[in-house]
C-alpha atoms as a PDB file:
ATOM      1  CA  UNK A   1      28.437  23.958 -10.996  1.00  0.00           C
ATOM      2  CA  UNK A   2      26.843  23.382 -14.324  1.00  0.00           C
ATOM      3  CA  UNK A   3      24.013  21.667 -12.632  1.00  0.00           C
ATOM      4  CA  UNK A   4      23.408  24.578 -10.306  1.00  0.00           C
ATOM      5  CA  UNK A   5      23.242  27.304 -13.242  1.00  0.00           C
ATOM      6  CA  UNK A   6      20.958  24.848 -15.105  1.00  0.00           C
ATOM      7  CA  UNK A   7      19.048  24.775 -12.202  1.00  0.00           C
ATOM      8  CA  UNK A   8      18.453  28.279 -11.730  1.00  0.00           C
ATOM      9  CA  UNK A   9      17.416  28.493 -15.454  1.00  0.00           C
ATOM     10  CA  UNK A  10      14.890  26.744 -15.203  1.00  0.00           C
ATOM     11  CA  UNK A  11      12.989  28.229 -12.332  1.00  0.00           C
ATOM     12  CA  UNK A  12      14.340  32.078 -13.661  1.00  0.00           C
ATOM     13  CA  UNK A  13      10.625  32.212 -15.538  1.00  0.00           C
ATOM     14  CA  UNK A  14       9.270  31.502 -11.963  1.00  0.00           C
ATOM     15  CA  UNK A  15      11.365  33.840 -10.165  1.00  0.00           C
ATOM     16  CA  UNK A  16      10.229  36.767 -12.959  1.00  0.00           C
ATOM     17  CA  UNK A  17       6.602  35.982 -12.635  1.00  0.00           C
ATOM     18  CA  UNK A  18       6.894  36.389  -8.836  1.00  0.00           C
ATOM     19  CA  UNK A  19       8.752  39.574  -9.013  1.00  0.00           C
ATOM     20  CA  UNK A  20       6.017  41.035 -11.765  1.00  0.00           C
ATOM     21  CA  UNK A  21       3.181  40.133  -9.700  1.00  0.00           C
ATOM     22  CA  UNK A  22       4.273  41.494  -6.884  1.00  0.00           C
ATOM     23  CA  UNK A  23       5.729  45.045  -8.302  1.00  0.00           C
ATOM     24  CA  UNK A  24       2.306  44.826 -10.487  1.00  0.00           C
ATOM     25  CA  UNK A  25      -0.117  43.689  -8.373  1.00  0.00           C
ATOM     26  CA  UNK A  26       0.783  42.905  -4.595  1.00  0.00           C
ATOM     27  CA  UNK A  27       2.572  46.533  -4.051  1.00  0.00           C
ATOM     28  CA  UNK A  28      -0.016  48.243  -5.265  1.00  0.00           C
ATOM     29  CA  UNK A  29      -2.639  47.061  -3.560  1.00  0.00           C
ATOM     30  CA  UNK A  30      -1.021  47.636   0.069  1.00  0.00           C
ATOM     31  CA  UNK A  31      -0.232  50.994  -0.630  1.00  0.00           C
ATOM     32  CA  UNK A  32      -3.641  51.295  -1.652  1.00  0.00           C
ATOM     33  CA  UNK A  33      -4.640  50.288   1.800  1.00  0.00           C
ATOM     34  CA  UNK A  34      -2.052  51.766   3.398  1.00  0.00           C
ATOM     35  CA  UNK A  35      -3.607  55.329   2.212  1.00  0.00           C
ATOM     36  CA  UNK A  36      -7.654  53.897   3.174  1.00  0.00           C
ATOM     37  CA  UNK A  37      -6.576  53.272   6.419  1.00  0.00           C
ATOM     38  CA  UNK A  38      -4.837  56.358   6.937  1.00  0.00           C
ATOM     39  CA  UNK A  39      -7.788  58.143   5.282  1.00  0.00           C
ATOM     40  CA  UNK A  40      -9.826  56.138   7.420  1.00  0.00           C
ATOM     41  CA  UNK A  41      -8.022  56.729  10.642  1.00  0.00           C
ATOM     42  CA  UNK A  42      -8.370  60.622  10.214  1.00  0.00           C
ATOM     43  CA  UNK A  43     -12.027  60.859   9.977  1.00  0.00           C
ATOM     44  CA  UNK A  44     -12.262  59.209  13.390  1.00  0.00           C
ATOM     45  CA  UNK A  45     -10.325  61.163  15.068  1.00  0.00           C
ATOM     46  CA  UNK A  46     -12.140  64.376  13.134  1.00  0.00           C
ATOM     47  CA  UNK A  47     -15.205  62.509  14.265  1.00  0.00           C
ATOM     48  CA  UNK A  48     -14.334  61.632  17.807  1.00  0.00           C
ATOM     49  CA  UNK A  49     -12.842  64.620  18.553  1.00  0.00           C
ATOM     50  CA  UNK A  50     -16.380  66.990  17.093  1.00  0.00           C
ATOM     51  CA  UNK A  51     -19.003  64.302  19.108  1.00  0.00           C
ATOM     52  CA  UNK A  52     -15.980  64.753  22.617  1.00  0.00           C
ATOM     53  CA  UNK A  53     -16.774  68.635  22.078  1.00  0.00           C
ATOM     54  CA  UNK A  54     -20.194  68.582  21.451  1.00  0.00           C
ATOM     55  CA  UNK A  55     -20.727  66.604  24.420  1.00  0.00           C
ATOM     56  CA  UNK A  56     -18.533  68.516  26.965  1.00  0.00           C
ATOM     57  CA  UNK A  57     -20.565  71.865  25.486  1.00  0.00           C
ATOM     58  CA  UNK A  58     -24.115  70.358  26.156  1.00  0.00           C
ATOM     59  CA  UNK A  59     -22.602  69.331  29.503  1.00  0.00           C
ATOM     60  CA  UNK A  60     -21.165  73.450  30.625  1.00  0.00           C
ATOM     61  CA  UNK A  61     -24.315  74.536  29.062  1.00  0.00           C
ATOM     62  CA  UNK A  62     -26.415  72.222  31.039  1.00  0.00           C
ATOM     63  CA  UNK A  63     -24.317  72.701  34.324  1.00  0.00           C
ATOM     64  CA  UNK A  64     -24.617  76.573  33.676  1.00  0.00           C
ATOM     65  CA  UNK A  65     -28.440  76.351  33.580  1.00  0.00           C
ATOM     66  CA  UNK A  66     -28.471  74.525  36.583  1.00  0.00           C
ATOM     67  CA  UNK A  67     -26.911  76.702  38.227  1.00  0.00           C
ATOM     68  CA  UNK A  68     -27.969  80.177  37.134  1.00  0.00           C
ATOM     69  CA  UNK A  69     -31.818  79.188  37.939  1.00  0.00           C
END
């Protein structure tokens, strides 16, 4: 049992360094991206949606013209 504690006294500094990097560093960073990509993901569907309108418009506008002449 003694060996066991020693054991986990020695890698303990190991064990702290991984949890500071990651609450420092690693977390961070992937809500970070988390928020890019949903930034990211909202300006295509602004964008996709404005060039699916613009499109259908030309189209009634051109279909009316067609039509009316």
């Amino acid at each position: 049992m003694e060996d066991f504690i020693a054991s986990i006294g020695q890698f303990s500094p190991y064990i702290l360094m991984f949890v500071v990097i990651y609450f420092f560093f690693l977390r961070p960073q992937m809500k970070k991206q988390k928020q890019e990509l949903n930034f990211s993901r909202k300006w295509f569907d602004f964008i996709f949606l404005y060039q699916f309108f613009m499109n259908f418009f030309k189209f009634v506008l051109n279909f009316m013209r067609k039509n009316i002449t």
